[in-house]
C-alpha atoms as a PDB file:
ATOM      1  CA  UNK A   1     -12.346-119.883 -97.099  1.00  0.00           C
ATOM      2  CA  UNK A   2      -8.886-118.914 -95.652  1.00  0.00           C
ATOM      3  CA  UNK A   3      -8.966-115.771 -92.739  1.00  0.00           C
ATOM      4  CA  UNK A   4      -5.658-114.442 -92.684  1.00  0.00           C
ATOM      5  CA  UNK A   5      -4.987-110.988 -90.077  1.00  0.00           C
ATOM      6  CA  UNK A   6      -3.181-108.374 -91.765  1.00  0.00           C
ATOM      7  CA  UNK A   7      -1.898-105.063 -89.960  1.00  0.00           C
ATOM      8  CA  UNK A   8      -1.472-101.860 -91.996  1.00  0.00           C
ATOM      9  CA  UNK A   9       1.192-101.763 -95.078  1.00  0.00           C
ATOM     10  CA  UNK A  10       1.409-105.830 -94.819  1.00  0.00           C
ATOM     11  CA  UNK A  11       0.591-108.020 -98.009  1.00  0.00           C
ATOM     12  CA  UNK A  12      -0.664-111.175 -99.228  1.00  0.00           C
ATOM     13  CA  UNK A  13       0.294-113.119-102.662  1.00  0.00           C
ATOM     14  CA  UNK A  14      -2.262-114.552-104.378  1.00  0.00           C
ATOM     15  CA  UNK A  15      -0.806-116.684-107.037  1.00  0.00           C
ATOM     16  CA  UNK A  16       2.246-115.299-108.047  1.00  0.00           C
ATOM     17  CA  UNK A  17       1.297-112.196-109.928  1.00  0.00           C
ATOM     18  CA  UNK A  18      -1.361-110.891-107.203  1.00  0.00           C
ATOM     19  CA  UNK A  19      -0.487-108.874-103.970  1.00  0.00           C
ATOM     20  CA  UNK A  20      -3.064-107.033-101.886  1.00  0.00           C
ATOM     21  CA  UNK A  21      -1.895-104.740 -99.286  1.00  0.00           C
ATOM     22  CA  UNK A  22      -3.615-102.844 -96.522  1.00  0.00           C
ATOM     23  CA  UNK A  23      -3.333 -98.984 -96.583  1.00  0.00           C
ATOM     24  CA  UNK A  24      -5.531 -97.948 -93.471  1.00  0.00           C
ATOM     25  CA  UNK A  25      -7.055 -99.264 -91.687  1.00  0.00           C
ATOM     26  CA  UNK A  26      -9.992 -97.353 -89.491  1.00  0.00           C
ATOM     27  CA  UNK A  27     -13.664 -97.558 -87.999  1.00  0.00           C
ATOM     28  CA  UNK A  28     -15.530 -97.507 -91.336  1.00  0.00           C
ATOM     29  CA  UNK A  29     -13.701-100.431 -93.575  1.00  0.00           C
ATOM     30  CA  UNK A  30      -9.699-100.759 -94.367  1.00  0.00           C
ATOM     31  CA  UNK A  31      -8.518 -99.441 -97.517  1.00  0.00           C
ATOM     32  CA  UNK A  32      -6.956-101.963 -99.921  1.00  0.00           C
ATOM     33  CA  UNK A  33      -4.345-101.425-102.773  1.00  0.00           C
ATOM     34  CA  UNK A  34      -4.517-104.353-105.589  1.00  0.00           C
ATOM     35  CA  UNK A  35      -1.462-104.950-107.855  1.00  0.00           C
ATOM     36  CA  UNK A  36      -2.462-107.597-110.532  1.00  0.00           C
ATOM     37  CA  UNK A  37      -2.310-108.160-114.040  1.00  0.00           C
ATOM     38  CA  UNK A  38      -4.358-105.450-116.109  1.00  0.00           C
ATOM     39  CA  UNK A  39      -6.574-109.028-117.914  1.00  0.00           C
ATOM     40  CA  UNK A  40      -7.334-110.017-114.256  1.00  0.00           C
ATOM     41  CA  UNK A  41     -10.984-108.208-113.630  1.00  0.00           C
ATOM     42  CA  UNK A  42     -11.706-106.963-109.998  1.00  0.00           C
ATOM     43  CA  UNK A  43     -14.914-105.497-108.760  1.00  0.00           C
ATOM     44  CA  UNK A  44     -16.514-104.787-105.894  1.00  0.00           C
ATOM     45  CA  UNK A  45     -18.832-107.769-104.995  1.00  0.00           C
ATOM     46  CA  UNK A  46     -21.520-104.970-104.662  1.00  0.00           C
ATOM     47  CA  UNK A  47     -21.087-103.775-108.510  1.00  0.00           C
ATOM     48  CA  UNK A  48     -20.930-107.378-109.433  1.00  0.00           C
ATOM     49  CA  UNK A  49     -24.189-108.516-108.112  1.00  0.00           C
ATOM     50  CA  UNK A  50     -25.831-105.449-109.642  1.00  0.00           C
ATOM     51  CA  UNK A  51     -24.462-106.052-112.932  1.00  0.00           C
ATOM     52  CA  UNK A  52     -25.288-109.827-112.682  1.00  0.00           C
ATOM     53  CA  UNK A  53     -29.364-108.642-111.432  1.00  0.00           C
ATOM     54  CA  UNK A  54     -29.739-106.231-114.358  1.00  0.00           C
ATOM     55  CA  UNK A  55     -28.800-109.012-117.007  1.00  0.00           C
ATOM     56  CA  UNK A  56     -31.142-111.055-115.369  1.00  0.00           C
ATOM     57  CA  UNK A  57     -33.883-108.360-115.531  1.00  0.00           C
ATOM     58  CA  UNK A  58     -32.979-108.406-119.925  1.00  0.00           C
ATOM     59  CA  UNK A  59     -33.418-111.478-120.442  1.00  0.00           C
ATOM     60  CA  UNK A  60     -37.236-112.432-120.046  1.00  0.00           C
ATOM     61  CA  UNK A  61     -38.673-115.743-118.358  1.00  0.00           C
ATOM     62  CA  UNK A  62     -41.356-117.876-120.429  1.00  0.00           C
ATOM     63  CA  UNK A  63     -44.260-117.352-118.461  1.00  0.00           C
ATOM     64  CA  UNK A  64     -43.840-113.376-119.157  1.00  0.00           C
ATOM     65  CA  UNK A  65     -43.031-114.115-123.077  1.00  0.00           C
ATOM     66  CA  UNK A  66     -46.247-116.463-123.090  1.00  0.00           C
ATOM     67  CA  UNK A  67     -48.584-114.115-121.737  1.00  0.00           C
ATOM     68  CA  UNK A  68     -47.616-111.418-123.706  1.00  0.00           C
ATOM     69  CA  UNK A  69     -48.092-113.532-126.682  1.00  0.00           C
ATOM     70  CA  UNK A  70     -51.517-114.699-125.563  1.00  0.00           C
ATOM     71  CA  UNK A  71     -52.441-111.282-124.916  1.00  0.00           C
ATOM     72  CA  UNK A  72     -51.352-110.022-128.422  1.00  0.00           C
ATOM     73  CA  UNK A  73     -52.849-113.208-130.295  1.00  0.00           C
ATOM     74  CA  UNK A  74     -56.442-112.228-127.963  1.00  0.00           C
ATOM     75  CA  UNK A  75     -56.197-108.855-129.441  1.00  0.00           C
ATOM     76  CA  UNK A  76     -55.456-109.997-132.880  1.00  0.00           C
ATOM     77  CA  UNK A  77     -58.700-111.910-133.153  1.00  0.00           C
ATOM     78  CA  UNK A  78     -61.260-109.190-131.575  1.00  0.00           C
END
């Protein structure tokens, strides 16, 4: 992981088609502008990790899938 220190309107390059530049910055967070290529995706690590834990929560484990079907194959034979 590289820390770099950044003061208001300064930039970094990431690559040679990324630059991220500090707006503000104040008490609450620092506000960010992001100049990149439209195909290159960004997200806030928040939205990400709820969007990875609701695919997660689709796509059921085995044990859930077997008891199910041991519960409907119980009822099948009553």
């Amino acid at each position: 992981m590289l820390i770099l220190r950044r003061k208001k309107n300064e930039s970094l390059l990431i690559g040679g088609n990324i630059r991220i530049t500090v707006i503000e910055c104040a008490a609450d967070g620092v506000r960010l502008a992001i100049d990149a290529p439209k195909q290159i995706s960004i997200l806030r690590e928040e939205l990400s990790e709820a969007e990875q834990t609701n695919k997660r929560s689709l796509t059921p484990n085995k044990d859930s899938v077997w008891v199910l079907q041991s519960f409907l194959q119980h009822k099948k034979d009553k």
